[in-house]
N, C-alpha and C. Protein backbone atom coordinates (compact mmCIF):
# COMPACT_ATOMS: atom_id res chain seq x y z
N UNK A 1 201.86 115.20 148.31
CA UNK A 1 202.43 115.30 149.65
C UNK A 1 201.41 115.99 150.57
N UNK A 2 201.37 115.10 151.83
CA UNK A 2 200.09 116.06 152.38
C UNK A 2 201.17 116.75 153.52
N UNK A 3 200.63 118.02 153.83
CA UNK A 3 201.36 119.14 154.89
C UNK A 3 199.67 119.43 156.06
N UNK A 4 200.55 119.29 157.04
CA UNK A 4 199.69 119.87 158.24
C UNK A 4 199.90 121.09 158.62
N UNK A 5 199.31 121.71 158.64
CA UNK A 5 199.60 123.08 158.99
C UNK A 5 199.15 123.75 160.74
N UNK A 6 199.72 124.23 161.15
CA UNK A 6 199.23 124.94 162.60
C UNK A 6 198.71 126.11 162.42
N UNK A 7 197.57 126.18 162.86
CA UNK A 7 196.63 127.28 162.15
C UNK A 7 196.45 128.35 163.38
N UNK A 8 196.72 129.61 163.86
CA UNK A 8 196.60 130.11 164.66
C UNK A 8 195.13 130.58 164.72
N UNK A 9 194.59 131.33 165.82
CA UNK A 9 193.47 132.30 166.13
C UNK A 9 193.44 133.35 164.50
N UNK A 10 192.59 133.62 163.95
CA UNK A 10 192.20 134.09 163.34
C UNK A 10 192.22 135.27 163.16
N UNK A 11 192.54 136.55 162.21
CA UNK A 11 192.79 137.56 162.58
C UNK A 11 191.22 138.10 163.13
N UNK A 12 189.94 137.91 162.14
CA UNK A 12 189.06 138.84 162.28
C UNK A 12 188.51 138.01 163.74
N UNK A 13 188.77 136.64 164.70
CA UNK A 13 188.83 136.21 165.90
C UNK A 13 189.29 137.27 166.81
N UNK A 14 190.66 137.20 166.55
CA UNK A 14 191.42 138.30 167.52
C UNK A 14 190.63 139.32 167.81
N UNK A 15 190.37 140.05 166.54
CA UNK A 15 189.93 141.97 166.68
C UNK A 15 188.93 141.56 167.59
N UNK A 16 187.63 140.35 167.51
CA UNK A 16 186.83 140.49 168.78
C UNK A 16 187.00 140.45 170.20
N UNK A 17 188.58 139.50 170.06
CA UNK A 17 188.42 138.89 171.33
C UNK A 17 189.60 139.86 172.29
N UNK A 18 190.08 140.91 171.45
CA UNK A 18 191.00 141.84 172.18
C UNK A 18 189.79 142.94 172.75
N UNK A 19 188.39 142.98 172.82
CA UNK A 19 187.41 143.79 173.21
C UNK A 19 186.83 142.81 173.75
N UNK A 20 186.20 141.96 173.69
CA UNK A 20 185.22 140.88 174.51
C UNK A 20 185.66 139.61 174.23
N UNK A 21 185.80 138.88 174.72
CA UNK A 21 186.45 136.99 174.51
C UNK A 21 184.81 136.87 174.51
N UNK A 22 185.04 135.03 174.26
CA UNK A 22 183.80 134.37 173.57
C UNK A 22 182.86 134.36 175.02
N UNK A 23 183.26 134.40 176.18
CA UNK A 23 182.33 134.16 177.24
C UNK A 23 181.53 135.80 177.79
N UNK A 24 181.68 136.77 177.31
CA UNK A 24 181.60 137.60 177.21
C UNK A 24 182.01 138.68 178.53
N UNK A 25 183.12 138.12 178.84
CA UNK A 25 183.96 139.10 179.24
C UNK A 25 184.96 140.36 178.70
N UNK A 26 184.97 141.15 178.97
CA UNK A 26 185.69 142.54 178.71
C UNK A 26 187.20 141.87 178.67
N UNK A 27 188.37 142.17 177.82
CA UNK A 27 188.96 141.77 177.69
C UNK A 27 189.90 143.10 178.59
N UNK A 28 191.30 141.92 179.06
CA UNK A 28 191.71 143.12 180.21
C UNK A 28 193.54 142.82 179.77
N UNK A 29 193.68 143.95 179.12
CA UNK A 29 195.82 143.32 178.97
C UNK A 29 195.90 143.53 180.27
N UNK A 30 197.17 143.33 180.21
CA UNK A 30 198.38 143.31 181.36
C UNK A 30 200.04 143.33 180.22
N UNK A 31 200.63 143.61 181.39
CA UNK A 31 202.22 143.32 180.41
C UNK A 31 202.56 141.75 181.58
N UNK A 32 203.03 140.77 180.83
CA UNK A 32 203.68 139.88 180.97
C UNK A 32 205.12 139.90 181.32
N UNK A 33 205.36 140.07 182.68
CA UNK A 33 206.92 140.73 183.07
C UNK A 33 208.03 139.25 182.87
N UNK A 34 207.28 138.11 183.22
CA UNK A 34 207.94 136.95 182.93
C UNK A 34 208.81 136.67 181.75
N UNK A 35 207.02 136.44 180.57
CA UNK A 35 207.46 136.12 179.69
C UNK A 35 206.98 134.19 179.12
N UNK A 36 206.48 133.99 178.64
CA UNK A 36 206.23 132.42 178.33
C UNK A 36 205.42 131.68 178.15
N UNK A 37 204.33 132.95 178.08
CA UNK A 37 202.54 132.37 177.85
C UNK A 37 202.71 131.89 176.35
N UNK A 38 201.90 130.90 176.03
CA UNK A 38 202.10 130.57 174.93
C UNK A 38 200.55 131.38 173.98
N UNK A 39 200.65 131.80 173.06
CA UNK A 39 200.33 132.61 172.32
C UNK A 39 200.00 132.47 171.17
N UNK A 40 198.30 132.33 171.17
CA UNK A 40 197.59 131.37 170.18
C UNK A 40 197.06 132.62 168.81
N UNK A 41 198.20 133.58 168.76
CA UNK A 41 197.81 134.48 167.80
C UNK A 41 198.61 134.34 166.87
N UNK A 42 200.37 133.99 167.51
CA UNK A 42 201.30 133.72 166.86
C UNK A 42 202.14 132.79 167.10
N UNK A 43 201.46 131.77 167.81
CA UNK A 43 201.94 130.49 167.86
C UNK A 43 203.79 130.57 168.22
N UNK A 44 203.63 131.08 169.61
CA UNK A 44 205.18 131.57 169.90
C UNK A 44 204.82 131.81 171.62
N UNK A 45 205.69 131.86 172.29
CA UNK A 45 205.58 131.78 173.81
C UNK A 45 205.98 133.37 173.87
N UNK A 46 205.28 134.03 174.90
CA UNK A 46 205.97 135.71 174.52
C UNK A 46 207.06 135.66 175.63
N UNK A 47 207.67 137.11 175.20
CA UNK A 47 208.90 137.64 175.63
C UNK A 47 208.87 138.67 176.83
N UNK A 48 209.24 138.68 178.04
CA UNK A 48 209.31 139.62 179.15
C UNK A 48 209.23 141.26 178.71
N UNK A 49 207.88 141.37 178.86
CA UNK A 49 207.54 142.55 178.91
C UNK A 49 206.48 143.11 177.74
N UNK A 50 206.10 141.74 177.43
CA UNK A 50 204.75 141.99 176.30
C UNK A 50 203.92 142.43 176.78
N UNK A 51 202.66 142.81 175.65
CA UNK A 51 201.33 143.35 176.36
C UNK A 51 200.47 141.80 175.88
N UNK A 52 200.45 141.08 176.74
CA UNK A 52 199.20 139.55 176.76
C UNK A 52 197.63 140.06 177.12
N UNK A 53 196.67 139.41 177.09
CA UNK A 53 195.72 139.01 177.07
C UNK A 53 195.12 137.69 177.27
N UNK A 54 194.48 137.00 178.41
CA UNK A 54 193.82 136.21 178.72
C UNK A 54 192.53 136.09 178.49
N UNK A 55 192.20 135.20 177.48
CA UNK A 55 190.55 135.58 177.39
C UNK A 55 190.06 134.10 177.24
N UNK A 56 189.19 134.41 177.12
CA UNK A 56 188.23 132.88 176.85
C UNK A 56 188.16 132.88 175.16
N UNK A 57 188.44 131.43 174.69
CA UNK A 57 188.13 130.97 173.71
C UNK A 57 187.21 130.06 173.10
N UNK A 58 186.65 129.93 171.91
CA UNK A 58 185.36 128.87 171.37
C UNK A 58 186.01 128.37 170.76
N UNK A 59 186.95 127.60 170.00
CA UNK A 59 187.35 127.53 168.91
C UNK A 59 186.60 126.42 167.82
N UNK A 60 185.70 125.70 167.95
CA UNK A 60 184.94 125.01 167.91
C UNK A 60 183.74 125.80 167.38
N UNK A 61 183.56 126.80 168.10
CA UNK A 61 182.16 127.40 168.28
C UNK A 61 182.47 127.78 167.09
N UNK A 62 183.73 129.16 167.08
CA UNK A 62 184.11 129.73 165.97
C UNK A 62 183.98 129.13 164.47
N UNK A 63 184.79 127.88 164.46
CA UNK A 63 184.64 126.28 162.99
C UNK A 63 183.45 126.83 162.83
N UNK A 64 182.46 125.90 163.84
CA UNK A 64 181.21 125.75 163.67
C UNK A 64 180.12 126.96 162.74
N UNK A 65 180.61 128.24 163.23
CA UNK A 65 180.03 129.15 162.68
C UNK A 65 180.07 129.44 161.21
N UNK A 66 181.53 129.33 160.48
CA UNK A 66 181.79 129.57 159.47
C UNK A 66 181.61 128.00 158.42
N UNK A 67 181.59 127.15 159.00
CA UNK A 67 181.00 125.71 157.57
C UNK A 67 179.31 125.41 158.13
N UNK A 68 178.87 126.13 159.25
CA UNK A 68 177.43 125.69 159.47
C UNK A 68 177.22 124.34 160.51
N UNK A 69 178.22 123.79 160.84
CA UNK A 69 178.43 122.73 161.71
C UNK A 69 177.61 123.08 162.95
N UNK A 70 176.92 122.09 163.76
CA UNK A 70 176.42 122.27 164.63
C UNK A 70 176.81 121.64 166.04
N UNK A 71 178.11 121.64 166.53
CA UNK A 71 178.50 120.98 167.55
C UNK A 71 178.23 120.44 169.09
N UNK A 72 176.97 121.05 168.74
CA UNK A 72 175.64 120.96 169.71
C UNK A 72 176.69 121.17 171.09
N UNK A 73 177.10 119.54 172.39
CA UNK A 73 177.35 119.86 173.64
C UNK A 73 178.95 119.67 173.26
N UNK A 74 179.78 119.49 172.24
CA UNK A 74 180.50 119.43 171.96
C UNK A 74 181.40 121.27 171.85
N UNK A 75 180.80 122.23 171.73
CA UNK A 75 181.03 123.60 171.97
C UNK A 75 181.70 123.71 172.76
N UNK A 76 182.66 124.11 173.49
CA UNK A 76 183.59 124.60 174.88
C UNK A 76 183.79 125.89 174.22
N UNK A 77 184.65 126.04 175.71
CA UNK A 77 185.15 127.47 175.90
C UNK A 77 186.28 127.16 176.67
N UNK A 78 187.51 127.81 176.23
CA UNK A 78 188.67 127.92 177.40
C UNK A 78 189.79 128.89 177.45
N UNK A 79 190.55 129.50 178.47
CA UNK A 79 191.41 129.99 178.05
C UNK A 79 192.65 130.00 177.07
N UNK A 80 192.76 131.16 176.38
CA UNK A 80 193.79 131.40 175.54
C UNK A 80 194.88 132.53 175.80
N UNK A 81 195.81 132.96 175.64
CA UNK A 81 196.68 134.01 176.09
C UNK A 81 196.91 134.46 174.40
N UNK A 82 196.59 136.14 174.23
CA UNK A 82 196.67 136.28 173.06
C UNK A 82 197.43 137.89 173.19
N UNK A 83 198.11 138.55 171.82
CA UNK A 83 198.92 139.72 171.99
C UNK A 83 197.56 140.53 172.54
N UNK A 84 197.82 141.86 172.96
CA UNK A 84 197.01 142.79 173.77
C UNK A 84 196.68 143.66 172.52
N UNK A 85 197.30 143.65 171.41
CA UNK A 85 197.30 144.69 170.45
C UNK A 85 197.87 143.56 169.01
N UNK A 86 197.76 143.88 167.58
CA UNK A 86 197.86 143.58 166.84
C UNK A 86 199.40 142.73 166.53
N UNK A 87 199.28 141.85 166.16
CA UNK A 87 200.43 141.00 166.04
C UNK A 87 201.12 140.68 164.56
N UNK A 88 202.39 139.93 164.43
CA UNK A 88 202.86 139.85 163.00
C UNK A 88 201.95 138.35 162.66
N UNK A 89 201.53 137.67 163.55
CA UNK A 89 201.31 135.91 163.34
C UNK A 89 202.54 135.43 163.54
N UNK A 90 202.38 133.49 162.74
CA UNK A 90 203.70 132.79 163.06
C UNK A 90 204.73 133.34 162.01
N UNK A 91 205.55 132.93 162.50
CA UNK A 91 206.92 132.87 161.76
C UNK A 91 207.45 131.75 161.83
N UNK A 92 207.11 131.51 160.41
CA UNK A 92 207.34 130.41 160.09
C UNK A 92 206.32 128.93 160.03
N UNK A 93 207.01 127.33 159.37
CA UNK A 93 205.73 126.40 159.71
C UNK A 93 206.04 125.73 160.32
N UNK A 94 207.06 125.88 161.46
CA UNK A 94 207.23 124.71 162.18
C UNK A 94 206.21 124.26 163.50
N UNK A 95 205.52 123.65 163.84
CA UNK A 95 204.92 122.86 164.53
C UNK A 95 205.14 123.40 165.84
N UNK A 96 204.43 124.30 166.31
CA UNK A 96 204.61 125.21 168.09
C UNK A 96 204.05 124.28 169.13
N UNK A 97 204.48 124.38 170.44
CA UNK A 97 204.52 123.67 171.47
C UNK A 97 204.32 122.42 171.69
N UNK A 98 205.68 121.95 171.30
CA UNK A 98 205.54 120.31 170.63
C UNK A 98 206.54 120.24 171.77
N UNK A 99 206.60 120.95 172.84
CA UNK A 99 207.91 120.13 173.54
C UNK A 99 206.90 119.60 175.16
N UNK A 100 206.22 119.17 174.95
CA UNK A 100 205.51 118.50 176.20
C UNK A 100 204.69 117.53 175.93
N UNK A 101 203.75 117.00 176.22
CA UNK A 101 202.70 115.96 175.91
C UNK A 101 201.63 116.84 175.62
N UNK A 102 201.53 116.16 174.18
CA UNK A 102 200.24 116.75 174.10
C UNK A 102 198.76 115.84 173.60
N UNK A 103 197.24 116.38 173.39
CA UNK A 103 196.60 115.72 173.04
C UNK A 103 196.23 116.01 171.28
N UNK A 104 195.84 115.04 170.30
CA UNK A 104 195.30 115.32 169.16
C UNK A 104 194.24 115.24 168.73
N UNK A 105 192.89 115.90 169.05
CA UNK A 105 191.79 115.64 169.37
C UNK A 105 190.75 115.84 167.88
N UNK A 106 190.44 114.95 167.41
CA UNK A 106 189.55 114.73 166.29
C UNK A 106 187.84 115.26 166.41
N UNK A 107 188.11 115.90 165.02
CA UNK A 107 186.56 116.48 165.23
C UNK A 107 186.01 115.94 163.68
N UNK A 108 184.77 115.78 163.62
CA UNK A 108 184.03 115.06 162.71
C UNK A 108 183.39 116.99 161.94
N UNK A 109 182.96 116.21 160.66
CA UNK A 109 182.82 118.24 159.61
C UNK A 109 181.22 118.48 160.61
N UNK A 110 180.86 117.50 161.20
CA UNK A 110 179.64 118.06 162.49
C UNK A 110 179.57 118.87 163.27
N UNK A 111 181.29 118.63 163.60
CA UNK A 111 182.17 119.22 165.36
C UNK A 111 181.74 118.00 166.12
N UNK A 112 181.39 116.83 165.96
CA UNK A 112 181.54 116.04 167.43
C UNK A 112 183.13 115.56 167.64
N UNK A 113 183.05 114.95 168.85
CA UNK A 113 184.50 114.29 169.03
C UNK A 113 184.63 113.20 168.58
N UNK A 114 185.43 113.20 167.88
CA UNK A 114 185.85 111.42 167.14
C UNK A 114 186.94 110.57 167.81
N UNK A 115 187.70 111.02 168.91
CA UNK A 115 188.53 110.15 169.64
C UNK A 115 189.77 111.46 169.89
N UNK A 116 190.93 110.98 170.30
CA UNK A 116 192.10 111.26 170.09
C UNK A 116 193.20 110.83 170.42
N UNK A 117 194.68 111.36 170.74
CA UNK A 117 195.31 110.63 170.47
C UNK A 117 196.43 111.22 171.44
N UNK A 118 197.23 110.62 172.44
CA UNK A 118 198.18 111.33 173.13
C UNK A 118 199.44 110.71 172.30
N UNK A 119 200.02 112.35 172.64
CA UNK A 119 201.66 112.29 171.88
C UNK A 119 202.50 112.80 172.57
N UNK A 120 203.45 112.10 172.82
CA UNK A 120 204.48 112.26 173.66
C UNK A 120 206.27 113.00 173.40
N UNK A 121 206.04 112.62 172.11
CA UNK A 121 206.97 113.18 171.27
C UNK A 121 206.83 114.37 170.37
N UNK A 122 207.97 115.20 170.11
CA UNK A 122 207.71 115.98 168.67
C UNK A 122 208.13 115.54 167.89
N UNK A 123 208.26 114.68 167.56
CA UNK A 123 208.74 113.49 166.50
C UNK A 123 207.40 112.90 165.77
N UNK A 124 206.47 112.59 167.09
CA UNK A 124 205.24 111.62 167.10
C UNK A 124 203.94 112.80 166.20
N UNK A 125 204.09 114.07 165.98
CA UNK A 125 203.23 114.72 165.54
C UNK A 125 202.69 114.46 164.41
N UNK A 126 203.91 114.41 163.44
CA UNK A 126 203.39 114.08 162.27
C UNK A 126 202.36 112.48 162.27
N UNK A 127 203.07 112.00 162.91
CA UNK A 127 202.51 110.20 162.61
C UNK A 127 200.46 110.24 163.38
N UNK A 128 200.85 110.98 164.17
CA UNK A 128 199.31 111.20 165.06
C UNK A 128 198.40 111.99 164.08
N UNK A 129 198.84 113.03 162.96
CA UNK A 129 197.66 113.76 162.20
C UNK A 129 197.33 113.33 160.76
N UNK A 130 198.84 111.98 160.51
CA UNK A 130 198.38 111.01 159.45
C UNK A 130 197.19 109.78 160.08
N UNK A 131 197.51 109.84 160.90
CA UNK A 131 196.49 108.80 161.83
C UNK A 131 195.17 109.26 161.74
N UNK A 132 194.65 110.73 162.42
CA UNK A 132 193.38 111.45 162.35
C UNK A 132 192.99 111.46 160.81
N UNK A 133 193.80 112.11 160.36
CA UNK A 133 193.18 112.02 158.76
C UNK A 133 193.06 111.43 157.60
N UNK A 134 193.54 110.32 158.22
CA UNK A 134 193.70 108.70 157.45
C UNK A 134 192.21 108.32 157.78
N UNK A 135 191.40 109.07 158.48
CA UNK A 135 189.73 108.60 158.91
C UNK A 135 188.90 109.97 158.09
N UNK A 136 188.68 109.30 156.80
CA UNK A 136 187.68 110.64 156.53
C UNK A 136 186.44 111.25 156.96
N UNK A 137 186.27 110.40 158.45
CA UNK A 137 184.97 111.11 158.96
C UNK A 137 185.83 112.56 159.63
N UNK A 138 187.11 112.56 159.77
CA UNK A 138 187.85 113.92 160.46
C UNK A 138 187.90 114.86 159.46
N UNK A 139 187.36 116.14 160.42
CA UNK A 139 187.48 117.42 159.29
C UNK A 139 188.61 117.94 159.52
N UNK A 140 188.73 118.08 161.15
CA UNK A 140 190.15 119.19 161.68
C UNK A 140 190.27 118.34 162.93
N UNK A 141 191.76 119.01 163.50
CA UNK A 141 192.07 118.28 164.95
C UNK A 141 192.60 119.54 165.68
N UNK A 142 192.23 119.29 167.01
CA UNK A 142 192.89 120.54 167.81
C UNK A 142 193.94 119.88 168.62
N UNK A 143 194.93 120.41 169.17
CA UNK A 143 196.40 120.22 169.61
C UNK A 143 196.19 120.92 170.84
N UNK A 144 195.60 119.93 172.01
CA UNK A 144 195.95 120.17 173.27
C UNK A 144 196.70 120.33 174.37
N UNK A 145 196.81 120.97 175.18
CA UNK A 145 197.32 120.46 176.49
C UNK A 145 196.76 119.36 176.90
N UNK A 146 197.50 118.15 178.21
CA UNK A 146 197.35 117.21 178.17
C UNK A 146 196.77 117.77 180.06
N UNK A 147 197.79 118.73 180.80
CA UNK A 147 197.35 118.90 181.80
C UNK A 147 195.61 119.62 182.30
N UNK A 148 195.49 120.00 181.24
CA UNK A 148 194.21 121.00 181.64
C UNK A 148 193.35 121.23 180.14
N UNK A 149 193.67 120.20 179.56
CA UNK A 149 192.98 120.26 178.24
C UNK A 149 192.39 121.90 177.22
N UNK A 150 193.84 122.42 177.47
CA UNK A 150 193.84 124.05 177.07
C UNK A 150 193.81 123.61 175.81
N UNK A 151 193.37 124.72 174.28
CA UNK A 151 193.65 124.80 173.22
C UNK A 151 195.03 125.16 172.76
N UNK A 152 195.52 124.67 172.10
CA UNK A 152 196.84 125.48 171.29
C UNK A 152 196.94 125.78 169.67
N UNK A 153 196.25 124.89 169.02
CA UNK A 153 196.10 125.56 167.63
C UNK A 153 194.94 124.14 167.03
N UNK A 154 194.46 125.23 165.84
CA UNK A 154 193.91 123.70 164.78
C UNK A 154 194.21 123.50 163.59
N UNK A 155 194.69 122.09 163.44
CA UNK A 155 195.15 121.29 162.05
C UNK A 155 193.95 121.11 161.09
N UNK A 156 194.37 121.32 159.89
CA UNK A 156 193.54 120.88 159.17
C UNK A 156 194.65 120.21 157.94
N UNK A 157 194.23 119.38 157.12
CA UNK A 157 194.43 118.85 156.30
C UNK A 157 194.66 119.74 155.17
N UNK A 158 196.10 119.91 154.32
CA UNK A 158 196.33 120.86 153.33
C UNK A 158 196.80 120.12 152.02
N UNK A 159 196.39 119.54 151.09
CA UNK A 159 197.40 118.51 150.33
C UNK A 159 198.02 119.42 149.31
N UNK A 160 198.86 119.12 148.83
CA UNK A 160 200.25 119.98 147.65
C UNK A 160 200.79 119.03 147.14
């Protein structure tokens, strides 16, 4: 049975990026009086009156670093909203911010882009990351926003 998993920001990621994000800005909390940033530490939208963090993310860069991949112009950077201070992670495996359109964006074990895939459904998730990884040139896929091509987590392939 293969399982996809939603892989959040990384813990030893975080500890850097709650002091400097990847663009090398100073990282700056705030409390979130709203409430609803979505929250790529623990894959959960926060609650009125958290301590958030806006920083810049690599996540790509990050891959890249740890299998040796060289993603050459394929590298970005973008915002992420992350806890201000140490977090529990997800709770739980259900599949986070599946209630909008999103993109499923294929990366080759290089880091280039291999295509992707808009999904419109949370229904359609599963069928879109049997699709990506039904191509064994895909190592991992990242789970976009569709409006502003933000990060929200990366899939990788887990079989059991």
């Amino acid at each position: 049975m293969t399982i996809y998993t939603a892989r959040p920001i990384d813990q030893v990621a975080l500890k850097d990026l709650r002091s400097v994000d990847d663009a090398g800005r100073t990282t700056v909390p705030k409390t979130d009086e709203e409430g609803g940033a979505p929250l790529r530490c623990c894959l959960r939208r926060s609650a009125p009156g958290e301590r958030v963090a806006l920083v810049s993310y690599a996540p790509l860069r990050r891959w890249a670093a740890e299998t040796g991949a060289d993603p050459g112009a394929y590298d970005e950077q973008g915002p992420v909203f992350i806890h201000a201070e140490d977090c529990a992670g997800p709770d739980g495996d259900d599949l986070p911010f599946t209630n909008a359109h999103r993109t499923v964006r294929r990366y080759s074990a290089e880091g280039h882009i291999l295509g992707g895939r808009l999904v419109e459904s949370p229904d359609d998730f599963e069928a879109a990351f049997a699709e990506a990884f039904d191509d064994p040139s895909v190592a991992l896929v990242h789970v976009r926003a569709v409006e502003y091509g933000c990060f929200y987590y990366e899939v990788r392939q887990d079989v059991g």
